[in-house]
Protein backbone atom coordinates (compact mmCIF):
# COMPACT_ATOMS: atom_id res chain seq x y z
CA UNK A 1 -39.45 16.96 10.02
CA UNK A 2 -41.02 13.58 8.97
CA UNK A 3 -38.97 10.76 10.65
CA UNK A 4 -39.40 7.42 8.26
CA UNK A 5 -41.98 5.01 8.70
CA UNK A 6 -39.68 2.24 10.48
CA UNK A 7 -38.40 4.59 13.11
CA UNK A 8 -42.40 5.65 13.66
CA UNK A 9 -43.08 2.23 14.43
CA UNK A 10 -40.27 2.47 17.12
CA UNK A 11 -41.68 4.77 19.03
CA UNK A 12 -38.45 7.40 17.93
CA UNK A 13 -41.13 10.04 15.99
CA UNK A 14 -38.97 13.02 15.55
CA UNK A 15 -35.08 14.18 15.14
CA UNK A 16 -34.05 16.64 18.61
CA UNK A 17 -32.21 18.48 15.06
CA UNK A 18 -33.85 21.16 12.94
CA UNK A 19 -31.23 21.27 10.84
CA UNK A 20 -32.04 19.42 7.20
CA UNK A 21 -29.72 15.51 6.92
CA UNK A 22 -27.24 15.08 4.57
CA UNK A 23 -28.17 11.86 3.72
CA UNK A 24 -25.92 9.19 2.81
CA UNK A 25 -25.02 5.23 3.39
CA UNK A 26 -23.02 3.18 6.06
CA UNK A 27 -21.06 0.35 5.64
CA UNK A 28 -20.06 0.15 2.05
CA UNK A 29 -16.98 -1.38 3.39
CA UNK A 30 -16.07 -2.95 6.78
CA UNK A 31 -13.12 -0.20 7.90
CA UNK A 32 -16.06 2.27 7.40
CA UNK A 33 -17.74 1.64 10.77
CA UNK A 34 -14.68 1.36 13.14
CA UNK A 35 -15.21 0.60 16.87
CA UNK A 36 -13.19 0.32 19.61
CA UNK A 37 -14.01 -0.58 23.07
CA UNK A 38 -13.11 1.06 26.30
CA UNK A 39 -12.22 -1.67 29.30
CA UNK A 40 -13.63 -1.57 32.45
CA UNK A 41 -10.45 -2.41 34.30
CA UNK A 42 -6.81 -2.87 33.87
CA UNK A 43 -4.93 -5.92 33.38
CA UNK A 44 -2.15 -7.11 36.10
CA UNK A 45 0.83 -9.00 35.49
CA UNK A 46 -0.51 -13.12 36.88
CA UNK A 47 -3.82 -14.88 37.09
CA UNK A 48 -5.33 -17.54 35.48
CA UNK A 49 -6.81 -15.97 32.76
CA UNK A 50 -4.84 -14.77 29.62
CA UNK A 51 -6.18 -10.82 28.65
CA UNK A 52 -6.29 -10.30 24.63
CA UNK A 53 -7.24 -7.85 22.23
CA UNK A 54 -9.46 -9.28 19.54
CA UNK A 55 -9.46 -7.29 16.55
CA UNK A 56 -12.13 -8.53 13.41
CA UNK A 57 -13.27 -7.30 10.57
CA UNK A 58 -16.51 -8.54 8.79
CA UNK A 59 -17.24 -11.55 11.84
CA UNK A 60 -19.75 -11.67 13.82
CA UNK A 61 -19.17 -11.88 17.76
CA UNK A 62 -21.04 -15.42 18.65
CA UNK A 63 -18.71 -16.94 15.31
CA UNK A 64 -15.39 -15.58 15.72
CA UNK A 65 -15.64 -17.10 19.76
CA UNK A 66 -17.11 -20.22 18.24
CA UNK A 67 -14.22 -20.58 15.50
CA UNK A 68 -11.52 -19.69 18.00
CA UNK A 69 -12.70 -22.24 20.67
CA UNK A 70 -12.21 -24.52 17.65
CA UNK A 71 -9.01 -23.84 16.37
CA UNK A 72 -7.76 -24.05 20.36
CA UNK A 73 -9.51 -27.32 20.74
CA UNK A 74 -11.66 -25.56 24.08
CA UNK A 75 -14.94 -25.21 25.35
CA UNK A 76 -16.66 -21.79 24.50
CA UNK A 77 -17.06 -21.79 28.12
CA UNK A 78 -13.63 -21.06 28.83
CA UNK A 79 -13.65 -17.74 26.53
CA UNK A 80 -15.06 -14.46 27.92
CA UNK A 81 -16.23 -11.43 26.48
CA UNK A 82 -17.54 -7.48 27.59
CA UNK A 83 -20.28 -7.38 24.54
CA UNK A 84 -20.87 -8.45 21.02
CA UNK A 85 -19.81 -5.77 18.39
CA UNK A 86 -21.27 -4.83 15.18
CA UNK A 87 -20.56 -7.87 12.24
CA UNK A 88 -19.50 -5.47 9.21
CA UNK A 89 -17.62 -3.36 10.68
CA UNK A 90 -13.57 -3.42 11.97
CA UNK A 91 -14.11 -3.99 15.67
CA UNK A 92 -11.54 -4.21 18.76
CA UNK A 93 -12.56 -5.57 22.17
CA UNK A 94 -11.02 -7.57 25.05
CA UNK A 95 -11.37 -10.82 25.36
CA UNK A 96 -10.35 -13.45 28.11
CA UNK A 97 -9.26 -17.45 27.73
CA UNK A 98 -9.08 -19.32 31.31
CA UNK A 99 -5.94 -21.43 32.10
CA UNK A 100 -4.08 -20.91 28.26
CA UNK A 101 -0.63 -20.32 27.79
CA UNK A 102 0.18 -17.33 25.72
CA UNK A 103 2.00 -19.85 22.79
CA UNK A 104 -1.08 -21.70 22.09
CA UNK A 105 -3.28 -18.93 21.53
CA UNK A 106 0.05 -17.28 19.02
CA UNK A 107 -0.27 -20.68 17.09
CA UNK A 108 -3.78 -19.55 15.93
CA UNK A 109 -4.33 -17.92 12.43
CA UNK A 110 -7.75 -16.86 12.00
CA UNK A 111 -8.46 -14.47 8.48
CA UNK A 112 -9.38 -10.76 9.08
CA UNK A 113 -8.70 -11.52 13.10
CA UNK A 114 -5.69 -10.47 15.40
CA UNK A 115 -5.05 -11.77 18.68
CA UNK A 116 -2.93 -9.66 21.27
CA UNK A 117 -2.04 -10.35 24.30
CA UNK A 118 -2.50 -7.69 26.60
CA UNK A 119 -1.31 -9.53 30.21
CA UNK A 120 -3.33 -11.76 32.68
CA UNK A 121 -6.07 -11.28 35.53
CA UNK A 122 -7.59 -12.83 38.32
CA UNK A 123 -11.13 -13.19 36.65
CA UNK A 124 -12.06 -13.26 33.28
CA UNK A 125 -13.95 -10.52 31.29
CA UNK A 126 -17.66 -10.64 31.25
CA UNK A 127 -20.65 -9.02 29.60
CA UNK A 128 -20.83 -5.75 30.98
CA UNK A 129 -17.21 -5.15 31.61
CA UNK A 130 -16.68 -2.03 29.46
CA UNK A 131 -17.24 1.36 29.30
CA UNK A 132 -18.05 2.50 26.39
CA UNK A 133 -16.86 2.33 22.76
CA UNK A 134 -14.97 4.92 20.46
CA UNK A 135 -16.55 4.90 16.76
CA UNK A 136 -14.83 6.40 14.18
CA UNK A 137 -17.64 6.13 11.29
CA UNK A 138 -17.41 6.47 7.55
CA UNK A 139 -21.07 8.38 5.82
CA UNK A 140 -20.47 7.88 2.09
CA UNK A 141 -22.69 8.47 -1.11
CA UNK A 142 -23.03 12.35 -0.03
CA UNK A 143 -24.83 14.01 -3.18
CA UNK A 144 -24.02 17.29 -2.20
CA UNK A 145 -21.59 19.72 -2.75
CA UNK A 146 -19.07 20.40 0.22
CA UNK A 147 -20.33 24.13 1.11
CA UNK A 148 -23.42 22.67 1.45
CA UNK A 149 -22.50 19.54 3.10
CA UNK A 150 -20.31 21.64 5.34
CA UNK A 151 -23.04 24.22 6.53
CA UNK A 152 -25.16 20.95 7.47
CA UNK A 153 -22.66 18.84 9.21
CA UNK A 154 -21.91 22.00 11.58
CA UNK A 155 -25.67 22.94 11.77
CA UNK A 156 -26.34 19.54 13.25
CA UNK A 157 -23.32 19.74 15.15
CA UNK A 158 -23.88 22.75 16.79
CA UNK A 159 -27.47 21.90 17.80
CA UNK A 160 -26.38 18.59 19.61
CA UNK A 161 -23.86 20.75 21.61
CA UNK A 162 -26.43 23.13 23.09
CA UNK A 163 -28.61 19.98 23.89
CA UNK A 164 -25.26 18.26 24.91
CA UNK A 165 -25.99 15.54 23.18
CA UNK A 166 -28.71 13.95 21.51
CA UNK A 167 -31.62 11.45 22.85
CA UNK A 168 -30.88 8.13 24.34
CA UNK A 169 -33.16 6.58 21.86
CA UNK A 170 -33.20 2.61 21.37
CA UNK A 171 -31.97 2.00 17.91
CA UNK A 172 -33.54 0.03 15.34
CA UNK A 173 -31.26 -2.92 16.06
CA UNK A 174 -33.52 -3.76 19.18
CA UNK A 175 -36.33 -3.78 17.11
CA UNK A 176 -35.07 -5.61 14.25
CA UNK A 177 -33.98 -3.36 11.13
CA UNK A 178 -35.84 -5.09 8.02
CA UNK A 179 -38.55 -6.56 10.55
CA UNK A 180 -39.57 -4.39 13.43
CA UNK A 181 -41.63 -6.57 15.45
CA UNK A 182 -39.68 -7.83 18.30
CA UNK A 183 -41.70 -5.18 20.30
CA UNK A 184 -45.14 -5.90 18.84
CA UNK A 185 -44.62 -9.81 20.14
CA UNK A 186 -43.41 -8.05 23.55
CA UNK A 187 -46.88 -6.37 23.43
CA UNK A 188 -48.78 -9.23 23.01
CA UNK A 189 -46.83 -11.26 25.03
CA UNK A 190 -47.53 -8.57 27.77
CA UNK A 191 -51.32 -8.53 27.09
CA UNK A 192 -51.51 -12.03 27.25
CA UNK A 193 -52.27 -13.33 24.17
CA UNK A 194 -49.37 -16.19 23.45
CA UNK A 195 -51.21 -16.63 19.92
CA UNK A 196 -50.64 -13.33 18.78
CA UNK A 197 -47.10 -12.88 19.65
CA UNK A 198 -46.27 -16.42 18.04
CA UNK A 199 -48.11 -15.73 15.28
CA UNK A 200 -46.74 -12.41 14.72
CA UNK A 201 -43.16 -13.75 15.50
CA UNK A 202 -43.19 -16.58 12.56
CA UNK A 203 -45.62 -14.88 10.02
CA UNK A 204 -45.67 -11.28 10.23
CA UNK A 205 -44.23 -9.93 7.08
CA UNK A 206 -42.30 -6.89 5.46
CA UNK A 207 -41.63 -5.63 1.89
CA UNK A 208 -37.87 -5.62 2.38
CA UNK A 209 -37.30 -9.34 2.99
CA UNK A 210 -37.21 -11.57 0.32
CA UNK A 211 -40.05 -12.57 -2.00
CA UNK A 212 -39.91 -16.23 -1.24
CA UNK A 213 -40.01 -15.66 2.33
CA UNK A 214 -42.74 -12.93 2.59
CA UNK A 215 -44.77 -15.85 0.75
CA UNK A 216 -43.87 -18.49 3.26
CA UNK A 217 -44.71 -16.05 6.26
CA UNK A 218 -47.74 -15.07 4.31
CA UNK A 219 -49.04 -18.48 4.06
CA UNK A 220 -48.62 -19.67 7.10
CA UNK A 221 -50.43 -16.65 8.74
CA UNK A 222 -53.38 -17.34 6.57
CA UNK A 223 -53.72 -21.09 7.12
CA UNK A 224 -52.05 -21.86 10.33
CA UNK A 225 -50.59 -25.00 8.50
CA UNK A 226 -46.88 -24.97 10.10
CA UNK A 227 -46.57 -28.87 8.54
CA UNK A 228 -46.29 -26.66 5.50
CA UNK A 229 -44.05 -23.87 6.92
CA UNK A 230 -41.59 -26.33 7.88
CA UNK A 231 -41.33 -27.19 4.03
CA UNK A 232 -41.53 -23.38 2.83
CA UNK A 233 -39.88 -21.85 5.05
CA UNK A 234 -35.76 -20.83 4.59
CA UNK A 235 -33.47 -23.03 6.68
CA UNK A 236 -31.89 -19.74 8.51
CA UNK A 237 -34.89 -18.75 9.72
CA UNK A 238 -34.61 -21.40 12.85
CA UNK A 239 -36.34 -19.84 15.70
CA UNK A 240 -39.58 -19.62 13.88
CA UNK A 241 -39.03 -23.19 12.08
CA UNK A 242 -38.32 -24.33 15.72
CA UNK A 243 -41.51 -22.86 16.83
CA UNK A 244 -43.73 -24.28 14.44
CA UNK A 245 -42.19 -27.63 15.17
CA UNK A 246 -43.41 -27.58 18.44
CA UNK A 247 -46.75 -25.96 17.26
CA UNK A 248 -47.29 -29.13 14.98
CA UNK A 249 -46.50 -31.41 17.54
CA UNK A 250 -48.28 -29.77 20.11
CA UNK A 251 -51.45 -27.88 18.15
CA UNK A 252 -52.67 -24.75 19.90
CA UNK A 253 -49.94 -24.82 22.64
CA UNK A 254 -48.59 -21.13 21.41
CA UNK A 255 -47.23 -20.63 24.96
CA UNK A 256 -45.35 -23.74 24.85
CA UNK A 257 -43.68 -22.67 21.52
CA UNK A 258 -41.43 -19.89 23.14
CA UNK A 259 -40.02 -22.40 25.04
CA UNK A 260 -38.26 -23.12 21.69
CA UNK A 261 -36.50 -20.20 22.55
CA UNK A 262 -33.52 -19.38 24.75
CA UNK A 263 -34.37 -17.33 27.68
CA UNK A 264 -32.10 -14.14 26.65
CA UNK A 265 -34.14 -14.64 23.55
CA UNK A 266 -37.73 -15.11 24.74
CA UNK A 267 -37.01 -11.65 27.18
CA UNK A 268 -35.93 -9.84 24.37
CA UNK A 269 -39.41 -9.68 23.48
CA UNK A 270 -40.78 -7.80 26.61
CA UNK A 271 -37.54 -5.48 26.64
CA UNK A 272 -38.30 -4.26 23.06
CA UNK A 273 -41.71 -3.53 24.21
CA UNK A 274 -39.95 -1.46 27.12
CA UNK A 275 -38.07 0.28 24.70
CA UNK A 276 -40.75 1.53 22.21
CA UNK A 277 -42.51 2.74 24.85
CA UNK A 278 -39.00 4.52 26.73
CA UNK A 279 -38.38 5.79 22.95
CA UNK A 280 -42.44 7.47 23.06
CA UNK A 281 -41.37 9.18 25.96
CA UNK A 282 -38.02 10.69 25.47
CA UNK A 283 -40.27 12.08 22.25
CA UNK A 284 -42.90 13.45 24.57
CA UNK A 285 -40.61 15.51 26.84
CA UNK A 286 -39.28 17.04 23.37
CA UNK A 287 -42.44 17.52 21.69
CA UNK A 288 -43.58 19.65 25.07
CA UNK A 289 -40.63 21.44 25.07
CA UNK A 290 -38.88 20.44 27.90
CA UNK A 291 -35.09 19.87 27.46
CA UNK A 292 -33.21 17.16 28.00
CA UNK A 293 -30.31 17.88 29.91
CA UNK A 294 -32.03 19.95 32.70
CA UNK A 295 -34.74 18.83 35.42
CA UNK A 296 -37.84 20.30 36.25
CA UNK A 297 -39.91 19.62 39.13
CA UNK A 298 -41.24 15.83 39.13
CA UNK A 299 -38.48 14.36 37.03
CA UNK A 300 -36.25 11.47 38.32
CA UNK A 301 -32.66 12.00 38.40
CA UNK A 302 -29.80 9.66 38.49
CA UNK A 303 -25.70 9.80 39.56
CA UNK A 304 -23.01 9.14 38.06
CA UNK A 305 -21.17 5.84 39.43
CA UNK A 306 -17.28 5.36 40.11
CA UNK A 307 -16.90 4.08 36.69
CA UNK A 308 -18.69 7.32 35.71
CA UNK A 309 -21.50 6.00 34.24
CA UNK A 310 -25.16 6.81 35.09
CA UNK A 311 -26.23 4.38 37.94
CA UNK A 312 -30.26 3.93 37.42
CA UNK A 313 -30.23 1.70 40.71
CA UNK A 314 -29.94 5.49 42.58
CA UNK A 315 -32.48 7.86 41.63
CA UNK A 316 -34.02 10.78 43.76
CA UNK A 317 -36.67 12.74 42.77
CA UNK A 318 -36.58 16.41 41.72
CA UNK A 319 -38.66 18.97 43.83
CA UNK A 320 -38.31 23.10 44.32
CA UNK A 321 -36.09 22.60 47.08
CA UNK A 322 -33.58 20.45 45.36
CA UNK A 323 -33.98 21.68 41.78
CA UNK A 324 -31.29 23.91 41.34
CA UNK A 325 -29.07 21.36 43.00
CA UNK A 326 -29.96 18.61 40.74
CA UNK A 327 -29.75 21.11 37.77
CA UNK A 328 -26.41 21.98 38.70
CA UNK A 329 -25.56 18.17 38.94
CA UNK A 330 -26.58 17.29 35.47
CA UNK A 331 -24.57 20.50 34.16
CA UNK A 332 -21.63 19.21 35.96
CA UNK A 333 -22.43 15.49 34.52
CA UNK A 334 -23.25 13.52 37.37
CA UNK A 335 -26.57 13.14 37.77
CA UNK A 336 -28.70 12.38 34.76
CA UNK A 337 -32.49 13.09 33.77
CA UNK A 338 -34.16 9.42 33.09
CA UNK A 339 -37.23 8.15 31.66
CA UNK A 340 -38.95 4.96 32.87
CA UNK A 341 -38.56 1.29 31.07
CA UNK A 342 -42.28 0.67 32.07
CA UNK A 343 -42.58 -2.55 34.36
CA UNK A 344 -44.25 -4.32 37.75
CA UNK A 345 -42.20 -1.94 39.93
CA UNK A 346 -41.14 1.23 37.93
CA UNK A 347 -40.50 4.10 39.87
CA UNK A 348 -42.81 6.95 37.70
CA UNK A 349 -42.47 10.45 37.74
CA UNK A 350 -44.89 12.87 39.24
CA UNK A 351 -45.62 16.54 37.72
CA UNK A 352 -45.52 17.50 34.38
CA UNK A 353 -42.86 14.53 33.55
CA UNK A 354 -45.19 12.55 35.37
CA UNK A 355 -48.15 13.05 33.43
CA UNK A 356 -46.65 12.93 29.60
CA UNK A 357 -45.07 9.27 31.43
CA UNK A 358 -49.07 8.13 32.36
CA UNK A 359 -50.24 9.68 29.35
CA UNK A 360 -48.88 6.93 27.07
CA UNK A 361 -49.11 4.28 29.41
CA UNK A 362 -52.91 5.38 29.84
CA UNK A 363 -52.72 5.46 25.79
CA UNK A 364 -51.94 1.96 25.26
CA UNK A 365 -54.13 0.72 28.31
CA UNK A 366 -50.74 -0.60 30.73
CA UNK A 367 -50.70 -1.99 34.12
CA UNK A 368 -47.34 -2.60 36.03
CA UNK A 369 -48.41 -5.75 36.96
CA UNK A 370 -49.22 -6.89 33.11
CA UNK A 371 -45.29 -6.85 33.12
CA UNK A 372 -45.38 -9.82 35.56
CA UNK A 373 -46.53 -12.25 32.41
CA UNK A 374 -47.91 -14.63 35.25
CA UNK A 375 -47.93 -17.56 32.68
CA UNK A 376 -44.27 -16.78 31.42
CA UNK A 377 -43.00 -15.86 35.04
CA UNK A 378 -39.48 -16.16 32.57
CA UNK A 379 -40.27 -13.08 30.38
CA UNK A 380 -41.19 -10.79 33.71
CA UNK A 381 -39.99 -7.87 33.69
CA UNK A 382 -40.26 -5.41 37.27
CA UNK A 383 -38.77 -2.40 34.89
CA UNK A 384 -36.21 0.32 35.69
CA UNK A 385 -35.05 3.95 35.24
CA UNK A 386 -32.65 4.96 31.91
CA UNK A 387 -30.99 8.07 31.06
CA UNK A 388 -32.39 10.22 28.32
CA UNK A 389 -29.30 12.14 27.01
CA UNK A 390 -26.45 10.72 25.56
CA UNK A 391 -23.65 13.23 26.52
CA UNK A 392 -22.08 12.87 23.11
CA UNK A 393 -19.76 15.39 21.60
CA UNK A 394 -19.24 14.29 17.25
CA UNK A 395 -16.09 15.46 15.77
CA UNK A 396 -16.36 15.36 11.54
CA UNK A 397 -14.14 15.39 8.49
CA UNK A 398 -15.39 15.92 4.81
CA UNK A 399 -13.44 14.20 1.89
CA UNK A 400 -14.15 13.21 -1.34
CA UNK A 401 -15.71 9.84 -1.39
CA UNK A 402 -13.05 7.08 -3.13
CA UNK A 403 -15.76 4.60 -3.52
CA UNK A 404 -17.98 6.61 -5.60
CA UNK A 405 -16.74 9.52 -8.20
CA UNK A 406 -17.89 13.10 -7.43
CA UNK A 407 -19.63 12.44 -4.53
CA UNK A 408 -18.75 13.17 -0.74
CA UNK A 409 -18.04 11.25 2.01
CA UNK A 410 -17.93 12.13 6.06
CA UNK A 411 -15.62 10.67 8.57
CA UNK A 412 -17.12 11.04 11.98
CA UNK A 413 -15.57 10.18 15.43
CA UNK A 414 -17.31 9.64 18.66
CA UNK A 415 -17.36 8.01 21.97
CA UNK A 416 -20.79 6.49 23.63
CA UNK A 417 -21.26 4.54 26.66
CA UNK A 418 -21.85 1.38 26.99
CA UNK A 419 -25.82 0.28 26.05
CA UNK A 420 -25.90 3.13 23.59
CA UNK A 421 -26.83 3.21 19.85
CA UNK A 422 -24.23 4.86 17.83
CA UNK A 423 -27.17 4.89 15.19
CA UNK A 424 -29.05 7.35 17.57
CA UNK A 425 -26.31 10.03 16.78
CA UNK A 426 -25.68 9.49 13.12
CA UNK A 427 -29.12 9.47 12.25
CA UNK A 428 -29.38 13.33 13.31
CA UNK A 429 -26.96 13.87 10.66
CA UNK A 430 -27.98 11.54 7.68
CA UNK A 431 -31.86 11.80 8.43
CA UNK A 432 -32.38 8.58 6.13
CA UNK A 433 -34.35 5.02 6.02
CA UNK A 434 -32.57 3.24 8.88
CA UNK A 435 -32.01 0.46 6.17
CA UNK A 436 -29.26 2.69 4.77
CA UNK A 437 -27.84 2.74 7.78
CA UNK A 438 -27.62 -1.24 8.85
């Protein structure tokens, strides 16, 4: 089955279902994409930092902190947080304000937000400190009728159970969903040509942004005259308008220009890059026929931690004496088949794993030690191990859809761990443009 030409580009080439999608839209209103996230810890009773519950609807992570560190007349510093959640979308996560009394932060009356406190702790919460997130997810715009839709929906459903799950694929967010090249500048970043990754970061264009833009980026590829960018180019498109400042102020110093960047931003570039090639895998080991929740001889397993979550900083390799052991492991869910995020010091498979691994790397002409980016020692990256099944286990309801006569909608519910894509599960079902699903 033909994936779409965005998710190609992604390295994710195929669906692990047979079954045919139902198709579909997301987010036609916030309270259809519902998550809640799943604390690392418990709260106590004392400390210096105040425990909440922050729930939002239709705000963005990075502007609800920023508008709440306003409104209590504090640094952003002071305000801690496990991950950012999805903007359009109802989302409820912990949050944690050093050295606050409880009354201040009840004086605070932010639209679409709710503040609860929860107790206090000894630290504050920081990225990282969750789980995993519940999603209870809204398909709508169904155009087909509800035997149909039915005999689909448990098709799919069945064949993710006898995978036990579906593939740990990077979604399109890490890529970018209307322009996919955060891993092409990774690329070029990695084979050392700073031009090329600028240049494709500030004028590479797609059909689905706007007109006026797809000019400006257009331009500016063809003539190299960022003076001119800086004049055509729309204010919220900063990071490139910052880069081409620097470019005109310093011309030809394309290496310099990431420095424009922040550094989470500037290694997001080389991680993408990671990913599309992590995604090419996971689609190898499927196209050969090898499953995904069982090891064969070469493959690279890792265990299950005390929060118990895979733990890719203890791996051990599979061989015929410990095969069934491992086997029996991963059945029992603590150890977990994994697939390299190619770097300087990736541990890499041997056998048949092995070989699909250094037959893509070998494809697109990789050395480990091209991750070390010598002249952007900041974007290095020595690589690690990730796990290629997401033990997920979708639970569905069918009902006629209110926001669109005679058609169906699908309530699905679902709980991922943390670092996963709940994209990567629905688009098994829906089988659509991933633009329909942003």
């Amino acid at each position: 089955m033909q994936v779409p030409e965005t998710e190609h580009i992604i390295g994710m080439e195929l669906y692990a279902t047979t079954a045919e999608g139902i198709g579909g839209m997301l987010r036609q209103e916030p309270e259809d994409f519902i998550v809640k996230e799943v604390p690392g810890w418990e709260v106590e009773d004392s400390g210096k930092y105040l425990i909440l519950e922050l729930t939002k609807k239709d705000w963005d992570t990075h502007h609800i902190i920023r508008d709440l560190s306003r409104a209590l007349g504090i640094s952003q510093k002071r305000i801690g947080f496990a991950g950012t959640k999805d903007k359009r979308a109802v989302t409820t996560q912990r949050i944690s304000i050093f050295d606050i009394p409880v009354e201040t932060v009840e004086k605070v009356h932010i639209k679409d937000v709710q503040l609860t406190s929860i107790g206090r702790y000894r630290r504050g919460v920081e990225l990282g400190d969750l789980r995993g997130n519940i999603f209870r997810i809204t398909m709508r715009d169904i155009a087909l009728e509800k035997n149909e839709l039915k005999k689909r929906m448990d098709g799919i459903t069945s064949e993710i159970s006898a995978m036990g799950g579906v593939p740990n694929f990077f979604g399109i967010q890490r890529f970018g969903a209307i322009r996919p090249v955060t891993h092409l500048v990774g690329e070029a970043l990695v084979r050392g040509s700073a031009e090329e990754a600028a240049m494709m970061y500030i004028a590479a264009s797609f059909r689905e942004e706007p007109e006026e833009t797809r000019m400006a980026r257009d331009e500016v590829r063809n003539t190299r005259n960022f003076a001119q960018g800086l004049r055509t180019f729309p204010p919220r498109l900063r990071y490139e308008r910052a880069m081409m400042h620097y470019l005109v102020e310093h011309p030809g110093d394309y290496k310099g220009s990431f420095s424009m960047l922040t550094e989470t931003m500037s290694r997001m570039f080389v991680h993408a890059f990671q990913s599309y090639i992590y995604n090419r895998v996971i689609c190898a080991r499927i196209q050969a026929g090898i499953p995904l929740n069982r090891a064969i001889e070469g493959d690279i397993v890792c265990f299950k931690n005390s929060g118990s979550l895979p733990d890719t900083s203890r791996t051990q390799r599979v061989n015929a004496v410990n095969l069934d052991g491992m086997n029996n492991l991963i059945k029992r869910g603590r150890a977990f088949v994994t697939a390299p995020l190619f770097g300087y010091d990736t541990e890499m498979a041997t056998g048949i794993p092995g070989e699909l691994e250094s037959a893509i790397i070998d494809e697109l002409k990789l050395k480990p030690e091209d991750f070390r980016l010598e002249e952007l020692p900041a974007m290095a990256s020595r690589g690690q191990r990730r796990e290629i099944l997401l033990n997920v286990q979708p639970r569905f309801e069918i009902l006629e859809d209110d926001l669109k006569i005679g058609k169906l909608k699908v309530m699905v519910e679902f709980s991922l761990p943390k670092g996963s894509y709940a994209t990567t599960v629905l688009r098994e079902y829906m089988k659509v443009d991933p633009l329909k699903m942003s």
